[in-house]
N, C-alpha and C. Protein backbone atom coordinates (compact mmCIF):
# COMPACT_ATOMS: atom_id res chain seq x y z
N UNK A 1 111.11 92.23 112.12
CA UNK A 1 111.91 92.98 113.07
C UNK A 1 112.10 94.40 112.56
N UNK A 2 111.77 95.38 113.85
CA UNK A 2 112.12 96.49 113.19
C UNK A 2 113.67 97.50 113.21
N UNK A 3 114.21 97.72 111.45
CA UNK A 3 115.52 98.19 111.95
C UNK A 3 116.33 99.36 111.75
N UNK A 4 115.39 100.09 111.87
CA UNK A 4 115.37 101.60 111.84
C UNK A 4 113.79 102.84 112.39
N UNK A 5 114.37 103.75 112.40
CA UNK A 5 113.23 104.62 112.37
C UNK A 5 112.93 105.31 111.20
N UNK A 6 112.49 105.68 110.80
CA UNK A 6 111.82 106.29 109.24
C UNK A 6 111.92 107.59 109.27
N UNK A 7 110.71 107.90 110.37
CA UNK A 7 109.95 109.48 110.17
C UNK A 7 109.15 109.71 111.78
N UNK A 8 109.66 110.74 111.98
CA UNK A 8 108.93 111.70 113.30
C UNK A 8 108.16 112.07 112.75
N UNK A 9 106.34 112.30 112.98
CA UNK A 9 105.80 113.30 112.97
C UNK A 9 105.46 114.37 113.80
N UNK A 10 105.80 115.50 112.91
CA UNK A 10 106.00 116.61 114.11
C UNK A 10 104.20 117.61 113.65
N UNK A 11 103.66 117.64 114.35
CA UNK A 11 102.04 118.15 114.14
C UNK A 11 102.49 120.14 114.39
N UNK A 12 101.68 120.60 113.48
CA UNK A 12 102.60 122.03 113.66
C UNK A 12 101.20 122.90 112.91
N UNK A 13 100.99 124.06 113.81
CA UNK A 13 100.19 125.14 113.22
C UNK A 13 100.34 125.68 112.05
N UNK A 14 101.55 125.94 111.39
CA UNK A 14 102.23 126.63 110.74
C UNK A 14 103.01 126.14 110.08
N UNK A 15 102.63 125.30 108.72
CA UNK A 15 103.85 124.56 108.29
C UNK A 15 104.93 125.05 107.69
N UNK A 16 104.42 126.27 106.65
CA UNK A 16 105.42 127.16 106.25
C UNK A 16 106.57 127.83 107.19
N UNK A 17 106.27 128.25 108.04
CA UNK A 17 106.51 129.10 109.24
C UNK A 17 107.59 127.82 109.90
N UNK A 18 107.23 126.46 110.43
CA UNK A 18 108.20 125.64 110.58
C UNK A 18 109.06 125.16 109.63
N UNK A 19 108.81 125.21 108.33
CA UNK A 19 109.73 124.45 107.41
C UNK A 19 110.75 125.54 107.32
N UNK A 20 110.46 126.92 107.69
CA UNK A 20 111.26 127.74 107.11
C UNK A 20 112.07 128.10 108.71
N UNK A 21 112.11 127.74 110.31
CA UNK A 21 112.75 128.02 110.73
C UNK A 21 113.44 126.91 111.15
N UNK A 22 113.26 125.65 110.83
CA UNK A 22 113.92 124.21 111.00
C UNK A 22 115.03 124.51 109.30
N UNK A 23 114.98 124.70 108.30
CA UNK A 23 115.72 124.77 107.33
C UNK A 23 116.58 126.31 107.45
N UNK A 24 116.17 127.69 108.06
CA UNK A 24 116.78 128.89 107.51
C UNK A 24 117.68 128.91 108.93
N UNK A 25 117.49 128.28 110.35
CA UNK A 25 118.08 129.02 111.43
C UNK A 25 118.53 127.71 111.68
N UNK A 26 117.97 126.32 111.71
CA UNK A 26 118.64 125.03 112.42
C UNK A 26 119.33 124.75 111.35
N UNK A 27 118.79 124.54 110.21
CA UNK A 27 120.03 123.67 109.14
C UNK A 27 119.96 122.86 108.36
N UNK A 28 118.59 121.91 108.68
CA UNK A 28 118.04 121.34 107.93
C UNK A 28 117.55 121.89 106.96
N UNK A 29 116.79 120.45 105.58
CA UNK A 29 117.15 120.55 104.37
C UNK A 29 115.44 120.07 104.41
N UNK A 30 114.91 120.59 103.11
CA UNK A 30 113.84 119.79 102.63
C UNK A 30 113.76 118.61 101.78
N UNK A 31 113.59 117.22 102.23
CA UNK A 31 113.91 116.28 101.18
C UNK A 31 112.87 116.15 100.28
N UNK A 32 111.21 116.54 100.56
CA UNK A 32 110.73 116.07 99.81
C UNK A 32 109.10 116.78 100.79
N UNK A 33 108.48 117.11 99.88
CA UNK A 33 106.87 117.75 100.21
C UNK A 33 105.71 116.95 98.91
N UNK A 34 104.78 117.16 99.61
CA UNK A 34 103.43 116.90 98.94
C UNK A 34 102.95 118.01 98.51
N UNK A 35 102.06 117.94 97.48
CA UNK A 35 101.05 119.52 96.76
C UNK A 35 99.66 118.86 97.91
N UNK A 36 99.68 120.77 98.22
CA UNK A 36 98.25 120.75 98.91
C UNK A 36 96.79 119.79 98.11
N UNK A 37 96.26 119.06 98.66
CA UNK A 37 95.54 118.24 98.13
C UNK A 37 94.05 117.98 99.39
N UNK A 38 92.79 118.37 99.31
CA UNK A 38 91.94 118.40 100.29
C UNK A 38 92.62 119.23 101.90
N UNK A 39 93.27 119.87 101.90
CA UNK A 39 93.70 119.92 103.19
C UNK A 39 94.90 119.47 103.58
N UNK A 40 95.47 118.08 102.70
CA UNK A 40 96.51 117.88 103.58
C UNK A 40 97.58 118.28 102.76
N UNK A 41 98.41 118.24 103.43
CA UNK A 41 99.73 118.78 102.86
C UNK A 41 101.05 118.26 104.16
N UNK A 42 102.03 117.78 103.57
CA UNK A 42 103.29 117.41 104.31
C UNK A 42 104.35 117.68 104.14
N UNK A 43 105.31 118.17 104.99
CA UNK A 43 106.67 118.58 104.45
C UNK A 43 107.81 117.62 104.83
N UNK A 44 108.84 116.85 104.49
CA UNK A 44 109.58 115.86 105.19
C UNK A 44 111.12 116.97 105.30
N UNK A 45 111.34 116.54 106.36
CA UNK A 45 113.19 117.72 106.63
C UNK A 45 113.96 116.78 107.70
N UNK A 46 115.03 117.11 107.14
CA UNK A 46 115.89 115.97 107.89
C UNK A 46 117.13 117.50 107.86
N UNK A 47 118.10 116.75 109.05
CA UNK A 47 119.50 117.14 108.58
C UNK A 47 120.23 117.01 107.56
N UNK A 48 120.23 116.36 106.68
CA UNK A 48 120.94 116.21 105.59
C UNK A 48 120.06 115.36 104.44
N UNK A 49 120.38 115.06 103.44
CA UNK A 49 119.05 114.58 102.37
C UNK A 49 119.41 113.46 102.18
N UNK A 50 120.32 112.74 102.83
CA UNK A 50 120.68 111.13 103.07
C UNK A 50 120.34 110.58 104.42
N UNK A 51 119.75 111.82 105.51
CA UNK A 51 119.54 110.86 106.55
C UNK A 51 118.50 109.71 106.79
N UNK A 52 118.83 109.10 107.63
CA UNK A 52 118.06 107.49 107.98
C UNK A 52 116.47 107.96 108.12
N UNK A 53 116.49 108.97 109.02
CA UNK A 53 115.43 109.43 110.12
C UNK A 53 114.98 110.90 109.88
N UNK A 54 113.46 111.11 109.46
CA UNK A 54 113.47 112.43 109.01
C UNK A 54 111.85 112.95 109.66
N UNK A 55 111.88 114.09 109.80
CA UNK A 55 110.80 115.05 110.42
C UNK A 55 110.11 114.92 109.07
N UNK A 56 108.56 114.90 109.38
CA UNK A 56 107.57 115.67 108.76
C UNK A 56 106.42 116.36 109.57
N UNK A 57 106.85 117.50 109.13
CA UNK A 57 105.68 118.72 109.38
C UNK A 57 104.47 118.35 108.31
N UNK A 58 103.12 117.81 109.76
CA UNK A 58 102.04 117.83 109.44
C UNK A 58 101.54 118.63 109.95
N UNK A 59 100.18 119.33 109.10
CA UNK A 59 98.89 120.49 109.84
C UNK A 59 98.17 119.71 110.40
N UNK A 60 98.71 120.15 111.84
CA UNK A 60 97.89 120.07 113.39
C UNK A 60 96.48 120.06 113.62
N UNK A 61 95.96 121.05 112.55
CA UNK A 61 94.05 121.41 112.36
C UNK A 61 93.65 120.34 111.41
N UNK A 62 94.58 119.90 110.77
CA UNK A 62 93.90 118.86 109.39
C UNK A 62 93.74 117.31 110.05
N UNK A 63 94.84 117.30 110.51
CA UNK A 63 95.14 115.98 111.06
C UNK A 63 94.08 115.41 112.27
N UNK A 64 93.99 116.82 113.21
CA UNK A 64 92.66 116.95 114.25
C UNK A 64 91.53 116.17 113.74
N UNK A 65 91.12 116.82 112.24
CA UNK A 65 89.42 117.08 111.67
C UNK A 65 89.94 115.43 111.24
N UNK A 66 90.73 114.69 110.78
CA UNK A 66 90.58 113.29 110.17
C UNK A 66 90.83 112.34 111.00
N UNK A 67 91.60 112.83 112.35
CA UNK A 67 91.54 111.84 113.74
C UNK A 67 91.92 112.62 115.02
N UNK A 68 90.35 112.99 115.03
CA UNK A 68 90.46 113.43 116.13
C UNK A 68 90.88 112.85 117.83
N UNK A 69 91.17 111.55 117.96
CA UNK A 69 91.38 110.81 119.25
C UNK A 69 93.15 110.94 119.23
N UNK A 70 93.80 111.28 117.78
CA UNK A 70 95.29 111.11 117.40
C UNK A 70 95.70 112.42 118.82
N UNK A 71 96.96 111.53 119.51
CA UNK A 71 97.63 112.58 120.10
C UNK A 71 98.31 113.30 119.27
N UNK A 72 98.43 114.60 119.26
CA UNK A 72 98.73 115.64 118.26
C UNK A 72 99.96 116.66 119.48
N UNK A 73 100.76 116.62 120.24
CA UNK A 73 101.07 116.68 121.21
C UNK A 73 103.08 116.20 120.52
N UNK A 74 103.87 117.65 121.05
CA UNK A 74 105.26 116.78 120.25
C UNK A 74 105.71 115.89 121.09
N UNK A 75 106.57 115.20 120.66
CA UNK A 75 107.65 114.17 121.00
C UNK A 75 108.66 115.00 121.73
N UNK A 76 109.08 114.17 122.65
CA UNK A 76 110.07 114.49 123.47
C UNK A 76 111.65 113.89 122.41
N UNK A 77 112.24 115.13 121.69
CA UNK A 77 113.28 114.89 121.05
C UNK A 77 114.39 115.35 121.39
N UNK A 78 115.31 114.35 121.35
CA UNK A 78 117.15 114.55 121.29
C UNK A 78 118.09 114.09 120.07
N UNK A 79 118.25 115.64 119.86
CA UNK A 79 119.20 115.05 118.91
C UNK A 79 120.87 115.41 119.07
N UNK A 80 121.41 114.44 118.37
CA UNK A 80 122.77 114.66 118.22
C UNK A 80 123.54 115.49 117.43
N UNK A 81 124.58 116.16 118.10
CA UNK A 81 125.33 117.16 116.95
C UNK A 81 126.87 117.38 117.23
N UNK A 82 127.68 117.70 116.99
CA UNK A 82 129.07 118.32 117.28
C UNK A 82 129.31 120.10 117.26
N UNK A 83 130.48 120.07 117.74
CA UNK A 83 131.00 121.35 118.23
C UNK A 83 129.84 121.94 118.86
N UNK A 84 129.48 121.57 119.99
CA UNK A 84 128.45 122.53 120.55
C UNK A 84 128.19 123.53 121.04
N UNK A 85 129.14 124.36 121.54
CA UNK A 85 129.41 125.36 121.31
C UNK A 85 128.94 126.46 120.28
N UNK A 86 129.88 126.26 119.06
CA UNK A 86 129.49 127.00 118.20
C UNK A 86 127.97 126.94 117.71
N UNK A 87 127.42 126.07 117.71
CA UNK A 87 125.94 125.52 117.33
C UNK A 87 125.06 126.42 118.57
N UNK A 88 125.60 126.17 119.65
CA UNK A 88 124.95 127.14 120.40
C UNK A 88 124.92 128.93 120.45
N UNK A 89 126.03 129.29 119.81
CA UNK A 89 126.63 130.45 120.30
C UNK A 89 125.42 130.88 118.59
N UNK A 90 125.66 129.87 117.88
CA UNK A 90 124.78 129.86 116.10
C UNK A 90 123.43 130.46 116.43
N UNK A 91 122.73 129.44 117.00
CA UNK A 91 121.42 129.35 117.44
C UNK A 91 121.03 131.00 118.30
N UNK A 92 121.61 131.50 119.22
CA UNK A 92 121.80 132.39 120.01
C UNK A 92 121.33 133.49 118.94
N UNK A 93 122.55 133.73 118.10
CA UNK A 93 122.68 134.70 117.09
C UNK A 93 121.44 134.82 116.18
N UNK A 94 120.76 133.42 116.26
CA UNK A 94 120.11 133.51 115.11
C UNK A 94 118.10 133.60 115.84
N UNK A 95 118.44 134.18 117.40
CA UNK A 95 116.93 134.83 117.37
C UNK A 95 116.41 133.70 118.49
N UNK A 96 117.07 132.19 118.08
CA UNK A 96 116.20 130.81 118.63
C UNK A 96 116.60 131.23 119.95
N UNK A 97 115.14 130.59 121.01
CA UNK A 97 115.22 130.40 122.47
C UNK A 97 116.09 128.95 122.62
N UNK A 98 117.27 129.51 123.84
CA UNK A 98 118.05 127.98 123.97
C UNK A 98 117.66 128.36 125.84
N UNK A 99 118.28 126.88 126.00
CA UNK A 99 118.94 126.90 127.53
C UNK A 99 119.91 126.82 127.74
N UNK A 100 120.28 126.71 128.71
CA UNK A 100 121.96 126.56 129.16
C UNK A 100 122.19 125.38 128.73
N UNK A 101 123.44 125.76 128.20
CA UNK A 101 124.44 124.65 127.69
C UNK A 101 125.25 123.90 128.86
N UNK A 102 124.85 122.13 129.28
CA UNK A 102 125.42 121.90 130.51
C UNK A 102 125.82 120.54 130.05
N UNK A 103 126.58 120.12 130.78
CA UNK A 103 126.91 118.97 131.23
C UNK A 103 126.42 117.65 131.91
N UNK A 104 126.12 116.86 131.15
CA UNK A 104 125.55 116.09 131.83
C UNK A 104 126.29 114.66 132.23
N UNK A 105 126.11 113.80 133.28
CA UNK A 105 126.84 113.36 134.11
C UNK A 105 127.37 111.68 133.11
N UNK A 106 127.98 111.16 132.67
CA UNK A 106 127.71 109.69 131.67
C UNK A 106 126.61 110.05 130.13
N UNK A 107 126.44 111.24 129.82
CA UNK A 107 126.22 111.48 128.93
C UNK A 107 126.96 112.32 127.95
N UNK A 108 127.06 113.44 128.20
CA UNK A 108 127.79 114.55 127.64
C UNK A 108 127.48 116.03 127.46
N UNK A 109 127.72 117.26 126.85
CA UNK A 109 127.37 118.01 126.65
C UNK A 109 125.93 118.02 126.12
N UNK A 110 124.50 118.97 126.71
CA UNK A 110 123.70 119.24 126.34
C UNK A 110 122.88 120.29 126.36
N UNK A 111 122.13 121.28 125.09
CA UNK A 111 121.57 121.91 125.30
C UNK A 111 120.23 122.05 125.00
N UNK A 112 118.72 122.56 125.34
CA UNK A 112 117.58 122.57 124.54
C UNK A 112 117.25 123.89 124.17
N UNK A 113 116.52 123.91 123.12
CA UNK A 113 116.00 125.14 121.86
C UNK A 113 114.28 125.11 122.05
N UNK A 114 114.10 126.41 121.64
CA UNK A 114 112.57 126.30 121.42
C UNK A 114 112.36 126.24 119.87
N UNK A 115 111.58 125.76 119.48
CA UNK A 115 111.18 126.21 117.83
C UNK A 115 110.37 126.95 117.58
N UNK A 116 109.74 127.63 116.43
CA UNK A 116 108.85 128.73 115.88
C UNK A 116 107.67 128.44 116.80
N UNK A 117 107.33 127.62 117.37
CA UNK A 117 105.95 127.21 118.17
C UNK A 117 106.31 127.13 119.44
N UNK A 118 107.21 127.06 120.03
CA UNK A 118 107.51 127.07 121.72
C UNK A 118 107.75 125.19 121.92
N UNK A 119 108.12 124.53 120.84
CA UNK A 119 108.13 123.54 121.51
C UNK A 119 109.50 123.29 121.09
N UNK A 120 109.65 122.07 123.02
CA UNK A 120 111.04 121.94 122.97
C UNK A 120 112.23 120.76 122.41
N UNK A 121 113.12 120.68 121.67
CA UNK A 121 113.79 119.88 121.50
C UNK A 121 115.65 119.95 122.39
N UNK A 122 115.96 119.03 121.84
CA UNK A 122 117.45 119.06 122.37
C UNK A 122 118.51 118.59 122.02
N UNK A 123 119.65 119.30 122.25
CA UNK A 123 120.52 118.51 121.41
C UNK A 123 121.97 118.11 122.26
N UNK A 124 122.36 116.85 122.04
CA UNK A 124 123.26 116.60 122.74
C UNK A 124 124.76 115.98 122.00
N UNK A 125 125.94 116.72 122.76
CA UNK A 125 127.14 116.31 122.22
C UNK A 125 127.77 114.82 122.88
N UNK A 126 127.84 113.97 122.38
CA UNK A 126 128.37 112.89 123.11
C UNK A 126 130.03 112.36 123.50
């Protein structure tokens, strides 16, 4: 039985370039990377360095050339956060593309961000 999630992979042009605007503008932390080795290379980032569930930024071109049939294509992500507001008003300040911060009906406060690549995530207050 499965009783948790582990790891998102997030496929990314630019791993430097993502590790550094998921850790310098969102908040997240680096728990743990691989040394470049043939090509591949991985970065793991979570919100905090105890969380359950953590991102790794894999290269999108590497991953292509060793499976190419792999959807390489992001995940439709939501994540959770508090004071949203300020997180938004944060994000704003700090350059990131957001959307409107709305309301949603039996859910709660929500807003979505672009990241260094145009792709979208979201985050919702419950």
């Amino acid at each position: 039985m499965i009783h948790k999630i582990g790891q998102v992979m997030l496929y990314v042009n630019d791993q430097e370039a993502s590790a550094k605007f998921w850790t310098e503008k969102v908040g997240f932390v680096i728990t743990s990377e691989s040394a470049p080795t043939d090509g591949q290379r991985w970065i793991e980032i979570a919100p905090t360095k105890d969380s359950a569930t953590k991102f790794v930024l894999q290269d999108k071109v590497a991953v292509a050339k060793m499976q190419p049939e792999m959807n390489l294509g992001t995940p439709s992500i939501l994540l959770y956060g508090e004071n949203l507001d300020a997180m938004y008003e944060d994000f704003k300040s700090k350059g990131i593309t957001v959307g409107d911060l709305i309301d949603v009906p039996n859910m709660g406060r929500v807003f979505n961000f672009a990241d260094n690549e145009n792709n979208y995530f979201a985050i919702l207050q419950k």
